[in-house]
PDB file of N, CA and C in Angstrom:
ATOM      1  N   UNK A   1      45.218   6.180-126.659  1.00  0.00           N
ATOM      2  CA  UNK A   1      44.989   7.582-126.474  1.00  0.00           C
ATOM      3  C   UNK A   1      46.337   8.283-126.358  1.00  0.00           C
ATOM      4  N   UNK A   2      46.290   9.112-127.007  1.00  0.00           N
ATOM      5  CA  UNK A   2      47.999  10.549-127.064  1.00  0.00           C
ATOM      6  C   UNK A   2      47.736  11.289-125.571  1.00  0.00           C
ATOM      7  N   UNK A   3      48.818  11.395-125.096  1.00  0.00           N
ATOM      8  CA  UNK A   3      48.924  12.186-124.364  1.00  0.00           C
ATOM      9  C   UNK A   3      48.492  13.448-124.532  1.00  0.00           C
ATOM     10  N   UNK A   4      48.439  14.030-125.514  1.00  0.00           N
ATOM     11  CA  UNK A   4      48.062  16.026-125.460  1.00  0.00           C
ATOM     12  C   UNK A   4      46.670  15.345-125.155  1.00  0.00           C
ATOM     13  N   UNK A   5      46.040  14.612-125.550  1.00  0.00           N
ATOM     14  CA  UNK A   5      44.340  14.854-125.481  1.00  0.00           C
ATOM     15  C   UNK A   5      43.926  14.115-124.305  1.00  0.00           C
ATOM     16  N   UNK A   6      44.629  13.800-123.351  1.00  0.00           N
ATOM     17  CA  UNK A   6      44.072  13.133-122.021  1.00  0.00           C
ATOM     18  C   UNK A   6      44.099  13.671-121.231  1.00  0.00           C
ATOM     19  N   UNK A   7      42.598  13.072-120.279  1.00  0.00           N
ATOM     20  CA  UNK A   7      42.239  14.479-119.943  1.00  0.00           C
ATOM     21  C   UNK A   7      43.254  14.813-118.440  1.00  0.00           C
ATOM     22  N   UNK A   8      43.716  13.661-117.707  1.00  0.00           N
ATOM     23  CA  UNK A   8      44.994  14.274-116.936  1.00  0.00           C
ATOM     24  C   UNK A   8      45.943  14.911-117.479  1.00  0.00           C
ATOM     25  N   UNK A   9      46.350  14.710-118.655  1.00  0.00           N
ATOM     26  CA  UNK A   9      47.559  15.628-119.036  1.00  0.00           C
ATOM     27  C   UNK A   9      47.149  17.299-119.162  1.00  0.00           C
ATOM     28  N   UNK A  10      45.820  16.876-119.938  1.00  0.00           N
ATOM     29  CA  UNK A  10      45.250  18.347-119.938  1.00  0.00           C
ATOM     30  C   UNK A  10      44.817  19.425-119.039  1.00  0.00           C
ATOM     31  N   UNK A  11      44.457  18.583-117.727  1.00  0.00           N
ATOM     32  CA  UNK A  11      44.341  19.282-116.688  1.00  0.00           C
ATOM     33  C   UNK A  11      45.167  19.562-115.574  1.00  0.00           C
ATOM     34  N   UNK A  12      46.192  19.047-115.922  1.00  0.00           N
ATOM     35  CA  UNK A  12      47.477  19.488-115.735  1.00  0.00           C
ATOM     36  C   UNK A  12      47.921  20.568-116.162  1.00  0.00           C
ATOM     37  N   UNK A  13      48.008  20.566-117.488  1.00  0.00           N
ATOM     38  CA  UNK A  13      48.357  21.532-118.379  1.00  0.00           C
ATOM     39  C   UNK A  13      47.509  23.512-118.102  1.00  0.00           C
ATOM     40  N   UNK A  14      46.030  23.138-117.566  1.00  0.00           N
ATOM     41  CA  UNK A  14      45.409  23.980-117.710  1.00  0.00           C
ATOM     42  C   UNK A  14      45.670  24.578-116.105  1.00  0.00           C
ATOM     43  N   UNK A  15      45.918  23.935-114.968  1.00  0.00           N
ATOM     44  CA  UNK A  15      46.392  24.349-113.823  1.00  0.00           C
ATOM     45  C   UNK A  15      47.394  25.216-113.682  1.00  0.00           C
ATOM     46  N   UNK A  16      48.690  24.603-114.472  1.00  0.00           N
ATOM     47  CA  UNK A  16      49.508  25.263-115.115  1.00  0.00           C
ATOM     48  C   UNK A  16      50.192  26.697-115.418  1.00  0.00           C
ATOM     49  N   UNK A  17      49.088  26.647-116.272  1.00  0.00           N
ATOM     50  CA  UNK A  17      48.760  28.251-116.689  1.00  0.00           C
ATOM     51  C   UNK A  17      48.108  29.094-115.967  1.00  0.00           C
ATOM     52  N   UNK A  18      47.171  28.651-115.436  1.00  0.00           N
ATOM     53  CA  UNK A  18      46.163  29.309-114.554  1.00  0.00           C
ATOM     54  C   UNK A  18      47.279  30.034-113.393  1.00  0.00           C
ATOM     55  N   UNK A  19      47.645  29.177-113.013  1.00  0.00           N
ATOM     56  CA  UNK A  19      48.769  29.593-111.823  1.00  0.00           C
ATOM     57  C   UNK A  19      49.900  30.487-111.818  1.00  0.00           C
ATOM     58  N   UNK A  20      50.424  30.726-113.097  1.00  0.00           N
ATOM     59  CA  UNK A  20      51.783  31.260-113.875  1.00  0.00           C
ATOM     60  C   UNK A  20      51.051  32.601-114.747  1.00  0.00           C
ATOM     61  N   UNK A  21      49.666  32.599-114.978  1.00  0.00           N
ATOM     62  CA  UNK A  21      49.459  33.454-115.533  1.00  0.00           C
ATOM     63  C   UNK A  21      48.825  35.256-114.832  1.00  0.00           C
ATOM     64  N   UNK A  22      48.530  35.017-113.526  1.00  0.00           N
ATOM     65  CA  UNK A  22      48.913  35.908-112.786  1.00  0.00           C
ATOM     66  C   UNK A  22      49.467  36.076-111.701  1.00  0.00           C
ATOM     67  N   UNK A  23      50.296  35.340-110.937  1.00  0.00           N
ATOM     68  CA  UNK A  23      51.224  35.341-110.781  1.00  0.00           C
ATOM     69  C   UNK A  23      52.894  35.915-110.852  1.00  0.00           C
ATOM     70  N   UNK A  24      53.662  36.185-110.597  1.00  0.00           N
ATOM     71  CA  UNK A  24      54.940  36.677-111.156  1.00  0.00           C
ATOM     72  C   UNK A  24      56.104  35.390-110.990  1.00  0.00           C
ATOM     73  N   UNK A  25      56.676  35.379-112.311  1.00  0.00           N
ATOM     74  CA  UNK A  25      57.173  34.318-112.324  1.00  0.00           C
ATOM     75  C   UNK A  25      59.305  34.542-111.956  1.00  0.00           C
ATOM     76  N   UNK A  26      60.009  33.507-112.014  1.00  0.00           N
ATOM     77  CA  UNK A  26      61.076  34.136-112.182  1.00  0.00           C
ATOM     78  C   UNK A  26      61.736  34.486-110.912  1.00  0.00           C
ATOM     79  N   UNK A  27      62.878  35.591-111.511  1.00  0.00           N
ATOM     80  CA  UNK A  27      63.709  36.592-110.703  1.00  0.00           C
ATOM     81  C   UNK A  27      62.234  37.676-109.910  1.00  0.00           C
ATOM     82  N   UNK A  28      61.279  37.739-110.620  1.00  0.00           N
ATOM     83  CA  UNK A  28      60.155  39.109-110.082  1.00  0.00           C
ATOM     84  C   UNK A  28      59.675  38.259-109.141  1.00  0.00           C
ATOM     85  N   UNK A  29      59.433  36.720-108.948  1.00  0.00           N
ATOM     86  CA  UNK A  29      59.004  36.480-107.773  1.00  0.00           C
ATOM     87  C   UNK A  29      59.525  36.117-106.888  1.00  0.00           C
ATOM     88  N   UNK A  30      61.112  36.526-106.896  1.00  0.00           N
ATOM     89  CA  UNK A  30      62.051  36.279-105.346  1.00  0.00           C
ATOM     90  C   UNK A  30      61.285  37.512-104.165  1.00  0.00           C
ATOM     91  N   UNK A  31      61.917  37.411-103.154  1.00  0.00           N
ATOM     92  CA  UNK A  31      61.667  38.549-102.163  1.00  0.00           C
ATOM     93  C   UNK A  31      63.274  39.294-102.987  1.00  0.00           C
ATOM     94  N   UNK A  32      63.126  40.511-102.194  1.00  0.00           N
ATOM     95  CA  UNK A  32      63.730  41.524-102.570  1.00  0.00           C
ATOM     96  C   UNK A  32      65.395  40.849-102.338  1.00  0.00           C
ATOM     97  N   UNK A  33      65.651  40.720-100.986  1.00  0.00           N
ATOM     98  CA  UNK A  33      66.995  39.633-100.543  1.00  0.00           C
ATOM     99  C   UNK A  33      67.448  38.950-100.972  1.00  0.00           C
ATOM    100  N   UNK A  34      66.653  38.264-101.922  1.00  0.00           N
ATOM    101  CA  UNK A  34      67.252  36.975-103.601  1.00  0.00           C
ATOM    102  C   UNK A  34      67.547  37.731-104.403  1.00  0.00           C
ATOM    103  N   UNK A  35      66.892  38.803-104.889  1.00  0.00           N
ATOM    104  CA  UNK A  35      67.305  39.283-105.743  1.00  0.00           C
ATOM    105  C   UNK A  35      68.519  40.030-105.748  1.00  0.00           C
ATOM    106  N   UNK A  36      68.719  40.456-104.589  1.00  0.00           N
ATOM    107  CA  UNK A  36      69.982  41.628-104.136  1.00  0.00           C
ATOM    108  C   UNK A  36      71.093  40.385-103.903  1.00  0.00           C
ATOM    109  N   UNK A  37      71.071  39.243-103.411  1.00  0.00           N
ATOM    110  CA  UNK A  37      72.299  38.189-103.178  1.00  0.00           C
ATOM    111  C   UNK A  37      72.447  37.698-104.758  1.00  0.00           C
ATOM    112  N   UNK A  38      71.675  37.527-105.935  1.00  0.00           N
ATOM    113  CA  UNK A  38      72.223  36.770-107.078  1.00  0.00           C
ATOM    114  C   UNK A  38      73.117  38.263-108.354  1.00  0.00           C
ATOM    115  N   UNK A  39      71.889  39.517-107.454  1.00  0.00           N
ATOM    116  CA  UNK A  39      72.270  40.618-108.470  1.00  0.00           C
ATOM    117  C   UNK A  39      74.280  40.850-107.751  1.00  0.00           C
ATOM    118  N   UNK A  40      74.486  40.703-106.653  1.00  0.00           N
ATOM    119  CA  UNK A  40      75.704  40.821-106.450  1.00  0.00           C
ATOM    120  C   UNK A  40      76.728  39.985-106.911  1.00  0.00           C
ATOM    121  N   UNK A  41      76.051  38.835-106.575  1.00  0.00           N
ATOM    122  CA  UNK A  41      77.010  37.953-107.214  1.00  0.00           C
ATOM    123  C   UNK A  41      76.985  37.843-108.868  1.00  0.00           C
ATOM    124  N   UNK A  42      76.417  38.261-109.364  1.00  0.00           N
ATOM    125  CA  UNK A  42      76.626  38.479-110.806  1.00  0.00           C
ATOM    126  C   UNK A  42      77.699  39.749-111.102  1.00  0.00           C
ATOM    127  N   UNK A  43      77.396  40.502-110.506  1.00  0.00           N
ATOM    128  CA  UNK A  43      78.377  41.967-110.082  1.00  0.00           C
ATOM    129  C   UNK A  43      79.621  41.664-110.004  1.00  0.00           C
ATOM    130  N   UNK A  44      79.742  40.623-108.946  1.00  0.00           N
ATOM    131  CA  UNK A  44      81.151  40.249-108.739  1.00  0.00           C
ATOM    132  C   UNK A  44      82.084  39.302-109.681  1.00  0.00           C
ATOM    133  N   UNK A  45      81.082  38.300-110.192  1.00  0.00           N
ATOM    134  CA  UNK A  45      81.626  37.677-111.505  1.00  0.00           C
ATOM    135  C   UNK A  45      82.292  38.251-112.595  1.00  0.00           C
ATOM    136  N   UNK A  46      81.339  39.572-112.850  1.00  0.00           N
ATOM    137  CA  UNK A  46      81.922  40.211-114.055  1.00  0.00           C
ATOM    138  C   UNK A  46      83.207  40.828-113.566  1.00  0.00           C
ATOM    139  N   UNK A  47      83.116  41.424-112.622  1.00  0.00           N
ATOM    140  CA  UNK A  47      84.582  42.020-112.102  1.00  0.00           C
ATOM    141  C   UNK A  47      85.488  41.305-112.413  1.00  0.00           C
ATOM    142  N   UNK A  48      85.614  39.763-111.820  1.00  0.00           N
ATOM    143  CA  UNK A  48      86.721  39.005-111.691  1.00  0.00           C
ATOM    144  C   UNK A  48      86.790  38.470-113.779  1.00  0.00           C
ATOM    145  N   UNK A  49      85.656  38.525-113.580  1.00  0.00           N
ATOM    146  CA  UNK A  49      86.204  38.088-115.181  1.00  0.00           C
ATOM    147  C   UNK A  49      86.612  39.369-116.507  1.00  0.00           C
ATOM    148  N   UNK A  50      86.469  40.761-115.815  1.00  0.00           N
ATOM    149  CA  UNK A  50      86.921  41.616-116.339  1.00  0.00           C
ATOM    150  C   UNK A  50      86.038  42.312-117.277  1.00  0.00           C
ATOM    151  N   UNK A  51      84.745  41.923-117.654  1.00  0.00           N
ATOM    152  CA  UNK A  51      83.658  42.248-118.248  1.00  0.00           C
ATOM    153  C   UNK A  51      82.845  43.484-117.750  1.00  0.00           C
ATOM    154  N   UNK A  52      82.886  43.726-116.913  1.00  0.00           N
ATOM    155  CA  UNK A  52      82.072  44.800-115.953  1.00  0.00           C
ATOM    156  C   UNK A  52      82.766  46.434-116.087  1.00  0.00           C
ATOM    157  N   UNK A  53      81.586  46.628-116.906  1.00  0.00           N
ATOM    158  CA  UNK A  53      81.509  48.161-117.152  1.00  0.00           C
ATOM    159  C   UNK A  53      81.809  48.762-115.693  1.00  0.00           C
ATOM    160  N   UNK A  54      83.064  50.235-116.394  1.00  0.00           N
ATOM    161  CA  UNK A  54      83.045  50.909-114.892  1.00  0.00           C
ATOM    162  C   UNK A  54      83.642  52.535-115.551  1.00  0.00           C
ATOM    163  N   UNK A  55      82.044  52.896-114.637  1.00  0.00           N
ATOM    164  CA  UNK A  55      81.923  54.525-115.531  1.00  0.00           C
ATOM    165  C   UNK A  55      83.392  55.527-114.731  1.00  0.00           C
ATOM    166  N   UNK A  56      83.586  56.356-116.397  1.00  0.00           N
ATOM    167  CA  UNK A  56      84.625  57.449-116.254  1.00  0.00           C
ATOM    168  C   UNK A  56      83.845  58.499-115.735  1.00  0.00           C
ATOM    169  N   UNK A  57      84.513  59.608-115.185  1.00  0.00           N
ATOM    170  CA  UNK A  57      83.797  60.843-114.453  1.00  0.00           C
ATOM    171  C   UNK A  57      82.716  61.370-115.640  1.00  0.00           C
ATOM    172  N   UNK A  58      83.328  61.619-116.937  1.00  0.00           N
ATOM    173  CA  UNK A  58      82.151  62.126-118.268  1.00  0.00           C
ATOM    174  C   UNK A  58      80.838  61.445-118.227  1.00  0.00           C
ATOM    175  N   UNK A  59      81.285  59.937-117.983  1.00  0.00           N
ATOM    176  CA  UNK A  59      79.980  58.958-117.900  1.00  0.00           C
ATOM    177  C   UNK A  59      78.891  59.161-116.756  1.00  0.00           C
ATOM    178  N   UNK A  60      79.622  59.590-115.843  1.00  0.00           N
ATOM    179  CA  UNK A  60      79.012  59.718-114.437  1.00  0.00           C
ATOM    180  C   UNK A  60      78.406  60.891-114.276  1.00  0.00           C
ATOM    181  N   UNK A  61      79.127  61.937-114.996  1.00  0.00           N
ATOM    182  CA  UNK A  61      78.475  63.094-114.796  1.00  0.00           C
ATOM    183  C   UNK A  61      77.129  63.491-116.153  1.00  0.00           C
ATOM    184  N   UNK A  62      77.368  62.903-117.186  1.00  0.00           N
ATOM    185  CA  UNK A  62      75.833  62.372-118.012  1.00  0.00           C
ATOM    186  C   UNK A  62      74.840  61.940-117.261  1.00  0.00           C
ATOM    187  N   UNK A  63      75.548  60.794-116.727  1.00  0.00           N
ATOM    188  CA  UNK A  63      74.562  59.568-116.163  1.00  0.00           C
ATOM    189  C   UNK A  63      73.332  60.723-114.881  1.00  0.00           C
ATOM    190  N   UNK A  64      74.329  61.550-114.005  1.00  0.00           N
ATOM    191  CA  UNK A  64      73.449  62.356-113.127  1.00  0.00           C
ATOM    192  C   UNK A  64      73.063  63.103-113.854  1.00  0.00           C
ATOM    193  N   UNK A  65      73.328  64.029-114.956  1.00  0.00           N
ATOM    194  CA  UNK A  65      72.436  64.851-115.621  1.00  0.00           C
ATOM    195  C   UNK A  65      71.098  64.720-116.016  1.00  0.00           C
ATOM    196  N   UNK A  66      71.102  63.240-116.380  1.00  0.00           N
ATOM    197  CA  UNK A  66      70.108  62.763-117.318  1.00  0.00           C
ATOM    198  C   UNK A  66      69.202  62.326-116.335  1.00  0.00           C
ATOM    199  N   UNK A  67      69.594  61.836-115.233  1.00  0.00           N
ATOM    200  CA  UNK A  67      68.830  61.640-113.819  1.00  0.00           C
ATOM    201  C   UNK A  67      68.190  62.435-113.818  1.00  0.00           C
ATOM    202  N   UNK A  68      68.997  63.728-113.004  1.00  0.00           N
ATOM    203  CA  UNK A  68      68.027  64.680-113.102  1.00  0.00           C
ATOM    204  C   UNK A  68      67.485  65.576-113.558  1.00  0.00           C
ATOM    205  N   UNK A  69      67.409  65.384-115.049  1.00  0.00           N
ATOM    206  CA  UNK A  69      66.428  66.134-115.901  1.00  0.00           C
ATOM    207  C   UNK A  69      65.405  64.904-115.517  1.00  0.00           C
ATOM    208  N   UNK A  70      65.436  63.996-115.611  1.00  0.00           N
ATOM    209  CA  UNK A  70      63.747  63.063-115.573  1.00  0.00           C
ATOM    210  C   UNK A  70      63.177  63.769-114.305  1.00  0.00           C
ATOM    211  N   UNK A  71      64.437  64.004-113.185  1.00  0.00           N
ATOM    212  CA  UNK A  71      63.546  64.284-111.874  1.00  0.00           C
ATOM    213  C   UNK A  71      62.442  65.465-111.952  1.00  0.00           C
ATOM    214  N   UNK A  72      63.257  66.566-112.511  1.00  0.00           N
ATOM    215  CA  UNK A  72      63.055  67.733-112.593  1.00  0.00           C
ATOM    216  C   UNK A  72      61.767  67.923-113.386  1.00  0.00           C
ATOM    217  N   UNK A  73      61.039  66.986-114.471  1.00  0.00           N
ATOM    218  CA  UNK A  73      60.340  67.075-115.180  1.00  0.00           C
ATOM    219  C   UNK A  73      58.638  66.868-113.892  1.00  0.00           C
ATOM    220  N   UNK A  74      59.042  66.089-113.409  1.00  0.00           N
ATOM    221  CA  UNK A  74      58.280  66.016-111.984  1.00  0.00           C
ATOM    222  C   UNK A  74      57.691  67.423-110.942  1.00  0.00           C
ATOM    223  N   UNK A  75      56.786  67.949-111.650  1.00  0.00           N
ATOM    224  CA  UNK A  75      56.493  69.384-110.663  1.00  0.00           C
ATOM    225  C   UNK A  75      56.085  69.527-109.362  1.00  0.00           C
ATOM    226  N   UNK A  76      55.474  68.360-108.974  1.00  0.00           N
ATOM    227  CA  UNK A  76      55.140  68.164-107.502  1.00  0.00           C
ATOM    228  C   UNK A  76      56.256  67.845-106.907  1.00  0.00           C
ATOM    229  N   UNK A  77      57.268  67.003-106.872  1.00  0.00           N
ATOM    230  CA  UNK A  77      58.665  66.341-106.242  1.00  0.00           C
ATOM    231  C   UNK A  77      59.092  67.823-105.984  1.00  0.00           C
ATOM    232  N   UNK A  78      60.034  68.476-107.201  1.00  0.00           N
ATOM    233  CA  UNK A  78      59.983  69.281-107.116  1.00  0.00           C
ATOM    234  C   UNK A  78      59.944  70.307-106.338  1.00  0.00           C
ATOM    235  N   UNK A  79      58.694  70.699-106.177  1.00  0.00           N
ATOM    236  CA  UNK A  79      58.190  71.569-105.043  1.00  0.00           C
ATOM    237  C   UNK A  79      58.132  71.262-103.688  1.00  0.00           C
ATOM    238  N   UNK A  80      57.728  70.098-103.477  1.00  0.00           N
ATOM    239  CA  UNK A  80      58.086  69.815-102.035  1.00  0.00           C
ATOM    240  C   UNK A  80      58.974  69.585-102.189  1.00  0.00           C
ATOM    241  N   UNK A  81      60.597  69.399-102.647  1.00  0.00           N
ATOM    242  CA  UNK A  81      62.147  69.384-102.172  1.00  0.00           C
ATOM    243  C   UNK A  81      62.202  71.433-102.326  1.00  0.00           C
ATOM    244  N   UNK A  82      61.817  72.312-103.112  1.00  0.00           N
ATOM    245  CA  UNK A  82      61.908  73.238-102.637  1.00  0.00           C
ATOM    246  C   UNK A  82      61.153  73.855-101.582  1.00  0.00           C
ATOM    247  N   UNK A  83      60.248  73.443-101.483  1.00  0.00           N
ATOM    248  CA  UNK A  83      59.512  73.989 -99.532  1.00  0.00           C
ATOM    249  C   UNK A  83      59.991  73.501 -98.906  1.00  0.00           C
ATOM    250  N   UNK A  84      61.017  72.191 -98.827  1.00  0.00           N
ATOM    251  CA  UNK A  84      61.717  71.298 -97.680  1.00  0.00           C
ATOM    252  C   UNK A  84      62.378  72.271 -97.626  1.00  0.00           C
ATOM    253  N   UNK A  85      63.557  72.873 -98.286  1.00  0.00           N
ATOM    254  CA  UNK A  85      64.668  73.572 -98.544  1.00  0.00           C
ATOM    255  C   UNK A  85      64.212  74.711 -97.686  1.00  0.00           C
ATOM    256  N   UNK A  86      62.829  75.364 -98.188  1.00  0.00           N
ATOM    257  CA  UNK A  86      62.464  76.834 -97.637  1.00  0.00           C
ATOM    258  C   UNK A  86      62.093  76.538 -96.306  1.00  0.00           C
ATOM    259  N   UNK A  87      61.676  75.909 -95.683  1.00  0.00           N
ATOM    260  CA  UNK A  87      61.423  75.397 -94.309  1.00  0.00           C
ATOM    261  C   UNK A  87      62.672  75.617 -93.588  1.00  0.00           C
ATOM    262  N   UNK A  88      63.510  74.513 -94.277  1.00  0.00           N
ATOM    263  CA  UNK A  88      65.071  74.283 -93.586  1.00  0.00           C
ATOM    264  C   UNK A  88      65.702  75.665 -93.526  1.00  0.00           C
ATOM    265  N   UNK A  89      65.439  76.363 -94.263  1.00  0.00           N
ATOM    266  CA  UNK A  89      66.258  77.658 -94.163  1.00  0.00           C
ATOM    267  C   UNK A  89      65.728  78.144 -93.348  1.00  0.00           C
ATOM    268  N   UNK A  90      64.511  78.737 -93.075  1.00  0.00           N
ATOM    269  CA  UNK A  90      63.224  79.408 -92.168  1.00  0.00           C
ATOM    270  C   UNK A  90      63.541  79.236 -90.764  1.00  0.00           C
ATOM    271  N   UNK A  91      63.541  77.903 -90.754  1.00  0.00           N
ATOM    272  CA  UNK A  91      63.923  77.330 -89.133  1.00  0.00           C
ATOM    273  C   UNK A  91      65.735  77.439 -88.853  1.00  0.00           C
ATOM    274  N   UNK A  92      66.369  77.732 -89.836  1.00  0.00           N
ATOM    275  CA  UNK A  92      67.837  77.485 -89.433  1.00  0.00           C
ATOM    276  C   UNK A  92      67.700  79.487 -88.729  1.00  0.00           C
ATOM    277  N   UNK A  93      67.361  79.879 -90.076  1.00  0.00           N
ATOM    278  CA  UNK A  93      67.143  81.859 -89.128  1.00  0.00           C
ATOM    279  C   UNK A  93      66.920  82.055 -88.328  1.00  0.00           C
ATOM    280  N   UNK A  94      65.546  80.986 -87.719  1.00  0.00           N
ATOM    281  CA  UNK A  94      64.982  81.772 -86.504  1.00  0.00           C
ATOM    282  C   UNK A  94      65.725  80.447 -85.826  1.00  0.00           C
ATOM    283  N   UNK A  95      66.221  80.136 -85.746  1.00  0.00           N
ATOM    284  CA  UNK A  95      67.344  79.653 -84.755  1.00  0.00           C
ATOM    285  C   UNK A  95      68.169  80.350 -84.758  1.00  0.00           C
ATOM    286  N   UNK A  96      68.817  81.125 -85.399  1.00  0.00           N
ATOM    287  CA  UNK A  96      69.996  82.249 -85.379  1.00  0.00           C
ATOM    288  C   UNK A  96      69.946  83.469 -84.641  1.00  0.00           C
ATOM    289  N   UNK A  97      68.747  83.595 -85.148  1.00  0.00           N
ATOM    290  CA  UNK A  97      67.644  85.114 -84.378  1.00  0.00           C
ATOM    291  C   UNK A  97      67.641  84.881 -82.977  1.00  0.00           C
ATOM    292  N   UNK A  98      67.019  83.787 -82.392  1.00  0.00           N
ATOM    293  CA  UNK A  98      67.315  83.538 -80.759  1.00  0.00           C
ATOM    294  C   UNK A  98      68.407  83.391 -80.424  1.00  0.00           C
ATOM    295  N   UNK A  99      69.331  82.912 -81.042  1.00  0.00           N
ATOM    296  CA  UNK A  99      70.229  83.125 -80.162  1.00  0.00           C
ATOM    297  C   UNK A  99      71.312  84.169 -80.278  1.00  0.00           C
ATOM    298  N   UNK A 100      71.442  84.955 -81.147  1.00  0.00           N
ATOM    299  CA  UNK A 100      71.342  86.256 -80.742  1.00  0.00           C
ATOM    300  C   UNK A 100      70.681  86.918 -80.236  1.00  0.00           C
ATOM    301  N   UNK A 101      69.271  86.851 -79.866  1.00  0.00           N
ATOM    302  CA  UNK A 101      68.979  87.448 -78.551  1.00  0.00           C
ATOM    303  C   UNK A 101      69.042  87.159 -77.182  1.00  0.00           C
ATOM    304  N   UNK A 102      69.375  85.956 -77.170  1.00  0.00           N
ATOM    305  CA  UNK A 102      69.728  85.131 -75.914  1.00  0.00           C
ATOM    306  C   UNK A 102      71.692  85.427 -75.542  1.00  0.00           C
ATOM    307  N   UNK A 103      72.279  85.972 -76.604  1.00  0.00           N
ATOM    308  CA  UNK A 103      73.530  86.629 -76.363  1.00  0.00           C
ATOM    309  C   UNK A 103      73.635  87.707 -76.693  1.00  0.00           C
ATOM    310  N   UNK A 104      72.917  89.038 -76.143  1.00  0.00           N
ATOM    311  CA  UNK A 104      73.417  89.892 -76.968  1.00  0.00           C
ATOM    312  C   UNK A 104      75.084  90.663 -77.211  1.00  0.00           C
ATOM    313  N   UNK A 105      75.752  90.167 -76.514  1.00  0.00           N
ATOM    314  CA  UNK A 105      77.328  90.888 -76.604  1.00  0.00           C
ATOM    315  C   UNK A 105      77.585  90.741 -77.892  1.00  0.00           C
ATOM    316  N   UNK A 106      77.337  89.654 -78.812  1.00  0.00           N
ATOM    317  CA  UNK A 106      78.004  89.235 -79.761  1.00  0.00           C
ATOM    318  C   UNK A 106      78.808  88.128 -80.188  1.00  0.00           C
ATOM    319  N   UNK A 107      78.962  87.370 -79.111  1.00  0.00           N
ATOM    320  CA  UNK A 107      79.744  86.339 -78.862  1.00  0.00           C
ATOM    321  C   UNK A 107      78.874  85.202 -79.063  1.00  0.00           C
ATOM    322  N   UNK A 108      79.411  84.454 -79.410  1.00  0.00           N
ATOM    323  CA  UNK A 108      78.801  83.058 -79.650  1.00  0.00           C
ATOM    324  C   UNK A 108      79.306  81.866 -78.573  1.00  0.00           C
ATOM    325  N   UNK A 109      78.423  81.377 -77.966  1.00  0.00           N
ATOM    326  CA  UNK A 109      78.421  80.619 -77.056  1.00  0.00           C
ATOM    327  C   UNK A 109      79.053  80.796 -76.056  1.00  0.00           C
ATOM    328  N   UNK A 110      79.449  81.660 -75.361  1.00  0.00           N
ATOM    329  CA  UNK A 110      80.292  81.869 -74.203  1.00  0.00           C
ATOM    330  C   UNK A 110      81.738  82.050 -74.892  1.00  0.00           C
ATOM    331  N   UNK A 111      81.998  82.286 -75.308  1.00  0.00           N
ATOM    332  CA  UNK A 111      83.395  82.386 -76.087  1.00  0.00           C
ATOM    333  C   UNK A 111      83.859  83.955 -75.653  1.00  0.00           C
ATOM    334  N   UNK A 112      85.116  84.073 -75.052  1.00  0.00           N
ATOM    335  CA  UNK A 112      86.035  84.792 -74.609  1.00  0.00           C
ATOM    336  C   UNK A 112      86.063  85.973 -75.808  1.00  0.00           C
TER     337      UNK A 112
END
């Protein structure tokens, strides 16, 4: 009897798959901490071996453009970073507002 057609090899074979096929295999099934200790040390290899891309300000300032046009395409994000903004401002005023009324001379904080 061949090995492909016996039935231990085969059910071997079919475990196999079963297991690997949903599943994540690889680098996707480290925890996050494997992946961040081999992605550095690959980082650092290229450095020392001189291979490792390293962006000019033009590159960098594309690279954020293009960022955030994807962000921007996002209308909900968006809007809640501008109501964060309108909040933050809202509350910075009426913090300003009291305490100019809590001083009225004009002076800020006890200041001479």
């Amino acid at each position: 009897m061949d090995d492909r057609t016996s039935p231990k090899n085969g059910a071997k074979s079919a475990d196999k798959s079963a297991a690997t096929s949903t599943g994540k295999r690889g680098f996707a099934a480290m925890d996050a901490e494997q992946q961040r200790a081999i992605a550095s040390r690959g980082g650092q290899a290229a450095h020392q071996k001189g291979t490792a891309h390293e962006f000019n300000s033009e590159e960098a300032r594309r690279a954020g453009q293009k960022g955030g046009e994807a962000v921007s395409r996002d209308r909900a994000h968006m809007s809640a970073i501008g109501r964060k903004g309108g909040e933050s401002r809202q509350s910075a005023t009426r913090q300003n507002q009291q305490q100019a009324q809590m001083n009225p001379t004009g002076n800020r904080d006890n200041e001479p």
